[in-house]
N, C-alpha and C. Protein backbone atom coordinates (compact mmCIF):
# COMPACT_ATOMS: atom_id res chain seq x y z
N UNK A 1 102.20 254.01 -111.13
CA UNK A 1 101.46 253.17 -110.21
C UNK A 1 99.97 253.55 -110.30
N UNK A 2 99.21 252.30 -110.00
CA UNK A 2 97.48 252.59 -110.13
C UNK A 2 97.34 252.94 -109.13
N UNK A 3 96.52 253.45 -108.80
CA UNK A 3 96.04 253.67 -107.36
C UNK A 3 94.08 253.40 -107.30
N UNK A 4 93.67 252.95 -106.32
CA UNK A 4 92.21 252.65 -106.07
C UNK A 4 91.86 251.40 -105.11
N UNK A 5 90.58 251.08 -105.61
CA UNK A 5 90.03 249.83 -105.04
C UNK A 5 89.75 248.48 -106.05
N UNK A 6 90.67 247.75 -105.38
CA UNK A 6 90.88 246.44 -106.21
C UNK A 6 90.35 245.34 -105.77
N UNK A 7 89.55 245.30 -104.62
CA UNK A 7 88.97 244.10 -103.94
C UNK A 7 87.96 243.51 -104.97
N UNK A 8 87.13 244.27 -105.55
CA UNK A 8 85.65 243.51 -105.87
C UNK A 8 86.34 242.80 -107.22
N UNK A 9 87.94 243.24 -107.79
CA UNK A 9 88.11 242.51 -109.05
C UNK A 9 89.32 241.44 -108.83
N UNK A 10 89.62 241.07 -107.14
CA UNK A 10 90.02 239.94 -107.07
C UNK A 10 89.01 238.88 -106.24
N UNK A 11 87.58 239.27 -106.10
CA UNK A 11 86.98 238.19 -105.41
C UNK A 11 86.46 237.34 -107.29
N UNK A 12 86.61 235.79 -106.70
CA UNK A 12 85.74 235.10 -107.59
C UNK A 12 84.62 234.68 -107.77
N UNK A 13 83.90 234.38 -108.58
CA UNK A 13 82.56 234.09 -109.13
C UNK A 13 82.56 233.47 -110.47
N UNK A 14 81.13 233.06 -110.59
CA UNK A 14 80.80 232.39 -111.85
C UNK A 14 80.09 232.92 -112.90
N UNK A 15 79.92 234.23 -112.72
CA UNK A 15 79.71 235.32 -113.42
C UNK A 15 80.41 236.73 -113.32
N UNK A 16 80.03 237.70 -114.20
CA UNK A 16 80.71 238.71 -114.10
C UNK A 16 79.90 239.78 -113.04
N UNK A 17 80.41 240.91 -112.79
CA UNK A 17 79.65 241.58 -111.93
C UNK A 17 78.54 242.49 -111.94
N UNK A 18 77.83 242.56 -111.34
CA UNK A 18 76.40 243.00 -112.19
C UNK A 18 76.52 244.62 -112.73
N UNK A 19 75.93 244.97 -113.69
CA UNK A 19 75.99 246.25 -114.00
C UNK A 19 75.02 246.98 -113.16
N UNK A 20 75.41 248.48 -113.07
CA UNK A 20 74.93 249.17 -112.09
C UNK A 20 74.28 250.35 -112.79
N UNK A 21 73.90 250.13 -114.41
CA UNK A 21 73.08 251.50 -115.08
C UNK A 21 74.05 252.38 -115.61
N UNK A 22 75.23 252.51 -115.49
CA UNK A 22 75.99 254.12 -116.16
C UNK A 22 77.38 253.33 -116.44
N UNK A 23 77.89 253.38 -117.58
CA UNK A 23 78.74 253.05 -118.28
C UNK A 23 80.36 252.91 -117.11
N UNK A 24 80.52 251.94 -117.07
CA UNK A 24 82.10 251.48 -116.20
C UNK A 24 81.27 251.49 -114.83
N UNK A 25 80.38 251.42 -114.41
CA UNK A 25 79.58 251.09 -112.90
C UNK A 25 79.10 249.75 -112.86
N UNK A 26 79.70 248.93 -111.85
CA UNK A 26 79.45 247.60 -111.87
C UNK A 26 78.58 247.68 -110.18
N UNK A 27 77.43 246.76 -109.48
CA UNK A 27 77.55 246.40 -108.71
C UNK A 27 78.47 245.77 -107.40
N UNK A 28 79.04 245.63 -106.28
CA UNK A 28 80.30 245.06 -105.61
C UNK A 28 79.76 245.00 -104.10
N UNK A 29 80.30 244.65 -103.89
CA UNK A 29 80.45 243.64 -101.77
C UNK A 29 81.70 243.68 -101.51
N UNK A 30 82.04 244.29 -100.66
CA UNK A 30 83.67 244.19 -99.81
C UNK A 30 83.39 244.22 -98.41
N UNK A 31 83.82 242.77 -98.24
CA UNK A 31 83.85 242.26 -97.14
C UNK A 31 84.64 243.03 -96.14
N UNK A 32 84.02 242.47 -94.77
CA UNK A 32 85.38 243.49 -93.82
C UNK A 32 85.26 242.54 -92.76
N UNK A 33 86.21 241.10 -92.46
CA UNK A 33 85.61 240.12 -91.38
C UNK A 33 86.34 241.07 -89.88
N UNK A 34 86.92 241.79 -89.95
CA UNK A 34 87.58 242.58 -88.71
C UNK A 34 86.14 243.15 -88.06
N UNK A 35 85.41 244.07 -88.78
CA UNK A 35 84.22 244.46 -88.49
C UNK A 35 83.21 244.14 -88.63
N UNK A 36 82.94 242.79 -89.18
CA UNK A 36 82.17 241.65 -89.03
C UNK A 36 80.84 242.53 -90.12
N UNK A 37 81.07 243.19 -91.12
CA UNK A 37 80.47 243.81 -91.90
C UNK A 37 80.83 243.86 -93.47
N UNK A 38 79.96 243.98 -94.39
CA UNK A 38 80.01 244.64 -95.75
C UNK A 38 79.39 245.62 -96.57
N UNK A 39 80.64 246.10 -97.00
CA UNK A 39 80.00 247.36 -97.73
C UNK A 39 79.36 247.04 -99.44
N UNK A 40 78.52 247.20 -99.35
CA UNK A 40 77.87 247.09 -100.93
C UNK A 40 77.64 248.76 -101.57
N UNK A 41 77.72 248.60 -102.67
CA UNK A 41 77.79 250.15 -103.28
C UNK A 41 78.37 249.82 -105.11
N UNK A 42 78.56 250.78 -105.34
CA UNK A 42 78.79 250.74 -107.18
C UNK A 42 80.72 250.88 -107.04
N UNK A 43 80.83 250.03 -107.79
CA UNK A 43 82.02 250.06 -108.38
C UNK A 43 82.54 250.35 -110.10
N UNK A 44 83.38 251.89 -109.95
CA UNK A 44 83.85 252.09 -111.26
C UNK A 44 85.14 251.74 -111.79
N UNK A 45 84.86 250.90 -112.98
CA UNK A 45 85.94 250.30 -113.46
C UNK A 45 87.00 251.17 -114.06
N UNK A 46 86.60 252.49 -114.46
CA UNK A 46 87.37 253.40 -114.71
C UNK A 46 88.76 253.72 -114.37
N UNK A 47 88.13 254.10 -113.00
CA UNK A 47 89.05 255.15 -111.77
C UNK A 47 89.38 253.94 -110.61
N UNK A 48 88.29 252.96 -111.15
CA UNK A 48 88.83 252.09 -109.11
C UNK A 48 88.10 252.87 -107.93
N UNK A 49 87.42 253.35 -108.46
CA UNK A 49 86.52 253.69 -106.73
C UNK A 49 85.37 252.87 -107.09
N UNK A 50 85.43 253.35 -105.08
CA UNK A 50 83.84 252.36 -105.07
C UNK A 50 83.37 253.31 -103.87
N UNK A 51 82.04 253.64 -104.39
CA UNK A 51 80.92 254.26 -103.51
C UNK A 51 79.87 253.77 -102.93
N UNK A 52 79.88 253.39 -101.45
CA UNK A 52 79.60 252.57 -100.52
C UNK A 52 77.70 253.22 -100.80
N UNK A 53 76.78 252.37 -100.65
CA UNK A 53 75.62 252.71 -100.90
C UNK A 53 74.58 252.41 -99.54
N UNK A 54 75.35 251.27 -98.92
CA UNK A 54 74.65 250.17 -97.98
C UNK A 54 75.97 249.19 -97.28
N UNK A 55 76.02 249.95 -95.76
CA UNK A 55 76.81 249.07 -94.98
C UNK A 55 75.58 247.70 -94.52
N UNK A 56 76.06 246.28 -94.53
CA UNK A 56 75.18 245.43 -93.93
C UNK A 56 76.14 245.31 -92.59
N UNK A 57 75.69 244.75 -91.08
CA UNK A 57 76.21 244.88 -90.38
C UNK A 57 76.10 243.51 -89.62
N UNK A 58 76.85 242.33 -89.41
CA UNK A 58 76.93 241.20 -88.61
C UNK A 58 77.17 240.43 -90.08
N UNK A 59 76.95 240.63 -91.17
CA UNK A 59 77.27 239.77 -92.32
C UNK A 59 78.10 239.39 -93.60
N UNK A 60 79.10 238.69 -93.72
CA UNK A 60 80.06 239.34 -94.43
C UNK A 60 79.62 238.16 -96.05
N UNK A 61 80.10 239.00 -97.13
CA UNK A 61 79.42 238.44 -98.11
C UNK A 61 80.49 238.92 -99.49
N UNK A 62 80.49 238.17 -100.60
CA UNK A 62 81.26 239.13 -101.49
C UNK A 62 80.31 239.27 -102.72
N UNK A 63 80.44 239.62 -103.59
CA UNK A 63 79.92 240.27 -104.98
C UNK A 63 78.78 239.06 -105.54
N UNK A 64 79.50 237.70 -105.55
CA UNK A 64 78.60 236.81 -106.45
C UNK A 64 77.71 236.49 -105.14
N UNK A 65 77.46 236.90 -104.13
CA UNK A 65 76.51 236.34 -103.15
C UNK A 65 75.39 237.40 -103.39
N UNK A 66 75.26 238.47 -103.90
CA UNK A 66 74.36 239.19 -104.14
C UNK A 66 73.94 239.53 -104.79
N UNK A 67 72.55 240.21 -105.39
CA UNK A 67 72.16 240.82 -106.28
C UNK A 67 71.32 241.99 -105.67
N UNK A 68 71.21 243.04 -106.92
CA UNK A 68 70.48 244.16 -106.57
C UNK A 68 69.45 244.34 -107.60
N UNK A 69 68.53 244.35 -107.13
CA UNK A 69 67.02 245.01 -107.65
C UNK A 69 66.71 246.23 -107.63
N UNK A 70 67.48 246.84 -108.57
CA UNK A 70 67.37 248.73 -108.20
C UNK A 70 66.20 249.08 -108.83
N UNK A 71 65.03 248.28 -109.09
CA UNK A 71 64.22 248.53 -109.65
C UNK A 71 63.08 248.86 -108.65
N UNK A 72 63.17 247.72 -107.37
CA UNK A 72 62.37 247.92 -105.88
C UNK A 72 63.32 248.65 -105.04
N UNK A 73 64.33 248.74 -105.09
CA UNK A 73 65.52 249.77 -104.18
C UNK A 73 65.72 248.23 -103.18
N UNK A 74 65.95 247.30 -103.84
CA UNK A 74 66.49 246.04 -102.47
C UNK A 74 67.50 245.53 -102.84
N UNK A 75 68.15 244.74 -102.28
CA UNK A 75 69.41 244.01 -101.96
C UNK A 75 69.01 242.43 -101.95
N UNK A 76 69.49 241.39 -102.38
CA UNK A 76 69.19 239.80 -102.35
C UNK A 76 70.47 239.14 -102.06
N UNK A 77 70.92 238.79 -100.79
CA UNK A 77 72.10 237.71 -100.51
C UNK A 77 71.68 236.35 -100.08
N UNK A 78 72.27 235.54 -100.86
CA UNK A 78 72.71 234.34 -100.27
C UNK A 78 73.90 234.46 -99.41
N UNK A 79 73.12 233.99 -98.05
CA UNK A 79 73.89 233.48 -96.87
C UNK A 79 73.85 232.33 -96.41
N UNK A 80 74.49 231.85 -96.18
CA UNK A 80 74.75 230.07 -94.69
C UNK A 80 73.38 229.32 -95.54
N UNK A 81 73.66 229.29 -96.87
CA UNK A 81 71.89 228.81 -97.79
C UNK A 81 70.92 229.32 -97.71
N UNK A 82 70.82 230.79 -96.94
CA UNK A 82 69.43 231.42 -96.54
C UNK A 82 69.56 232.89 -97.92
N UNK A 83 68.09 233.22 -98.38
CA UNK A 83 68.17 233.88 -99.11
C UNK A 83 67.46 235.08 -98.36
N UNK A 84 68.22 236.32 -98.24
CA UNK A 84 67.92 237.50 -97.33
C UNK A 84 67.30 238.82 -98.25
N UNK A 85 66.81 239.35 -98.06
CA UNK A 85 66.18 240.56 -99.13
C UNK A 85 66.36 241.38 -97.65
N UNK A 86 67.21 242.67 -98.21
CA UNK A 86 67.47 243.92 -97.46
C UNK A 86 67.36 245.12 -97.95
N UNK A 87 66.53 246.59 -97.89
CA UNK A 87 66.27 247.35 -98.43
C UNK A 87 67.85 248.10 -98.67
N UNK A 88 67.36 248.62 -100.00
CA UNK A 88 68.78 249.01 -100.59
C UNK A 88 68.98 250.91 -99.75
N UNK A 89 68.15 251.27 -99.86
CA UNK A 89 68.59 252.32 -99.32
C UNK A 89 67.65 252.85 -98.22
């Protein structure tokens, strides 16, 4: 049996998921509508973990709604058609 985190590789999109700089590290969003929050952080395709980087809090969102600019340290979601820029760390 596998064991890990499988959410960010059953949400869909129209692309693949963004790379995150270090070999099997993808960008990811896992939604949580119970806590009306999402966790964004790096996901390794390796092992199946995912290391939470940035809880957002009132907004729930999945993988293709965002992008990261780790170049300014920010966050970019499309929400409800609104485009949000949130500091990444």
């Amino acid at each position: 049996m596998v064991k890990g985190e499988f959410r960010p590789l059953q949400q869909r999109g129209r692309r693949s998921l963004q790379p995150a700089g270090k070999p099997f590290e993808y960008w990811a969003a896992i939604p949580d509508q119970a806590k009306n929050q999402t966790r964004v952080g790096r996901y390794n395709l390796r092992d199946f973990s995912f290391q939470t980087v940035l809880a957002v809090p009132l907004l729930t969102f999945d993988s293709f709604s965002m992008w990261v600019d780790e170049t300014e340290a920010r966050l970019l979601v499309v929400y409800e058609g609104q485009l949000l820029q949130l500091p990444l760390y």
